[in-house]
C-alpha atoms as a PDB file:
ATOM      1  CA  UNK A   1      37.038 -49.295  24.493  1.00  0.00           C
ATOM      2  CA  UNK A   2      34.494 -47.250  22.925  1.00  0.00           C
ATOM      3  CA  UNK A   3      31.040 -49.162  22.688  1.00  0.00           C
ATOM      4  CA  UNK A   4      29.551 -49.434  18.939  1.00  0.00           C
ATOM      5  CA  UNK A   5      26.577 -47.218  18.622  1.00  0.00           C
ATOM      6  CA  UNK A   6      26.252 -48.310  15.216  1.00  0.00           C
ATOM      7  CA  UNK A   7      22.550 -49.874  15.890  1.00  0.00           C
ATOM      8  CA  UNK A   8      21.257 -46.548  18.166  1.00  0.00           C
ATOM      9  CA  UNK A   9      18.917 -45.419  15.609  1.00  0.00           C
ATOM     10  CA  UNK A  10      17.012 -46.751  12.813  1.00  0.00           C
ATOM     11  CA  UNK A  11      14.509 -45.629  10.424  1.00  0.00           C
ATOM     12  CA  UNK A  12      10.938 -46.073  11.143  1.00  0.00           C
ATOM     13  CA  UNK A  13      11.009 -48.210   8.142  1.00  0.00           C
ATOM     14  CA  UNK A  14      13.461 -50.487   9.187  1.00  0.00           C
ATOM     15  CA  UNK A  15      12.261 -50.269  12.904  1.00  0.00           C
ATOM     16  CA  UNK A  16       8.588 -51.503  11.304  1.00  0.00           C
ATOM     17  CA  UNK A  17      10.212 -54.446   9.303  1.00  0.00           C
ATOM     18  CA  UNK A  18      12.461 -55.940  12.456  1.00  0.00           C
ATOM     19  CA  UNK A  19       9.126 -55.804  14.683  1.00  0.00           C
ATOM     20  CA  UNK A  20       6.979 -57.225  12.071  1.00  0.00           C
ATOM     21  CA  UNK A  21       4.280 -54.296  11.675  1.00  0.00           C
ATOM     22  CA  UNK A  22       3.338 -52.148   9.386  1.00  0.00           C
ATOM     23  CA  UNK A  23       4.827 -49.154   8.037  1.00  0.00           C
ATOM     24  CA  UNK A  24       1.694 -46.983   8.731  1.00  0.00           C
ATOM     25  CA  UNK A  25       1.558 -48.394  12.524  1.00  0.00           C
ATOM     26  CA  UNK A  26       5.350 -47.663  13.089  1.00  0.00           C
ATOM     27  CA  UNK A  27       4.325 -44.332  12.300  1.00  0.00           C
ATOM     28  CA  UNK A  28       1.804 -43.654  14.232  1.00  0.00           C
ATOM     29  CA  UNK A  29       3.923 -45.462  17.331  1.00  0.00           C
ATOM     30  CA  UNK A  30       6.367 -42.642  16.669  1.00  0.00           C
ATOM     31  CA  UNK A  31       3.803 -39.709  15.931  1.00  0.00           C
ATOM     32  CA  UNK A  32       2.378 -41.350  19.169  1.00  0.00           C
ATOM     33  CA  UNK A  33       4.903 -41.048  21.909  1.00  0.00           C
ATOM     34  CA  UNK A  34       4.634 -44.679  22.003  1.00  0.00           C
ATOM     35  CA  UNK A  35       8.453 -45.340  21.368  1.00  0.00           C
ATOM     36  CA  UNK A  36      11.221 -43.298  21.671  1.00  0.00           C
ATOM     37  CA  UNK A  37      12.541 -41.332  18.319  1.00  0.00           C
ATOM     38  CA  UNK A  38      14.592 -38.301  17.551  1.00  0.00           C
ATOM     39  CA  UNK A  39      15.412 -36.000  14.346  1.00  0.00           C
ATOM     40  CA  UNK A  40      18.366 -36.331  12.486  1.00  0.00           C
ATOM     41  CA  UNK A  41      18.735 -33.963  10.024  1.00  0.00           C
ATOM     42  CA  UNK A  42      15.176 -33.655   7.989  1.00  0.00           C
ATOM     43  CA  UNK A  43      14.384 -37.687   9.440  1.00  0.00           C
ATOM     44  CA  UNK A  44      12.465 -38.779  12.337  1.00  0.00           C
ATOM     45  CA  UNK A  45      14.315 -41.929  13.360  1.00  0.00           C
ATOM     46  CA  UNK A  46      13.458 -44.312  16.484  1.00  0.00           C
ATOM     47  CA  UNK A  47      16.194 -44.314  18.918  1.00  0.00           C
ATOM     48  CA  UNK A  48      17.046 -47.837  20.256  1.00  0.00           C
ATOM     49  CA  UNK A  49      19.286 -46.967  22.545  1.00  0.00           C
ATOM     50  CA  UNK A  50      17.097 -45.490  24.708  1.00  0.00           C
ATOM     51  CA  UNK A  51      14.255 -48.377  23.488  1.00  0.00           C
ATOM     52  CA  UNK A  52      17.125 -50.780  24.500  1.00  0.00           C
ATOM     53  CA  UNK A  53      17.592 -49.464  27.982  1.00  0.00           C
ATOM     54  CA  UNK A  54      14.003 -48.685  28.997  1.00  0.00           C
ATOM     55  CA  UNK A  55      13.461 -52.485  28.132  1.00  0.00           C
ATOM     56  CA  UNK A  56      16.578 -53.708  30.055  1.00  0.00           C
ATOM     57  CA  UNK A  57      15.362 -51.882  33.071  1.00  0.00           C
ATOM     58  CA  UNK A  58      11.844 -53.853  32.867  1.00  0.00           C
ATOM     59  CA  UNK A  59       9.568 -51.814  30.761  1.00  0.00           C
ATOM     60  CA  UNK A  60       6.958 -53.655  29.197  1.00  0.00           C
ATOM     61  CA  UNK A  61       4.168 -51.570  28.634  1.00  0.00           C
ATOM     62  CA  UNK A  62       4.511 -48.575  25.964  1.00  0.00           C
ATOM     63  CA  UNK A  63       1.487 -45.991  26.073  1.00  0.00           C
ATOM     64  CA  UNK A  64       0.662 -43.067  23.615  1.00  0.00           C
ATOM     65  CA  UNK A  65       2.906 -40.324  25.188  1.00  0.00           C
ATOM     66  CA  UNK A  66       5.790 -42.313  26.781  1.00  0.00           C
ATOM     67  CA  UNK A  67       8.380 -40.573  24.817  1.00  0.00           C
ATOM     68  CA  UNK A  68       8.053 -36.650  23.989  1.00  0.00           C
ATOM     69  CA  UNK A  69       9.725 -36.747  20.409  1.00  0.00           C
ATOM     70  CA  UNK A  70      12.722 -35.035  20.900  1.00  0.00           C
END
């Protein structure tokens, strides 16, 4: 069964409004290294698969420079 990878990225805009921050922080948390995003096309998107799985294993602490922006 193939697993539904419909919710692996999101725009930073929709990643700010289901955390409750701002657009501008969001931003900066991406621009950052803070949480992990890629580029899809011409848009920088957070990925939340790999947000997902870092907090699964335990991660609780997200720093400026975590995530290289790939």
């Amino acid at each position: 069964m193939k697993k539904d990878t419909a919710l692996d990225l999101c725009s930073v805009k929709t990643f700010a409004e289901m955390s409750g921050i701002s657009i501008e922080e969001a931003i900066d948390w991406v621009d950052t290294g803070m949480i992990p995003s890629m580029k899809l096309a011409d848009f920088r998107m957070v990925n939340l698969a790999r947000l997902r799985e870092d907090l699964l294993k335990g991660k609780d602490v997200f720093a400026e420079g975590d995530y290289k922006n790939v």
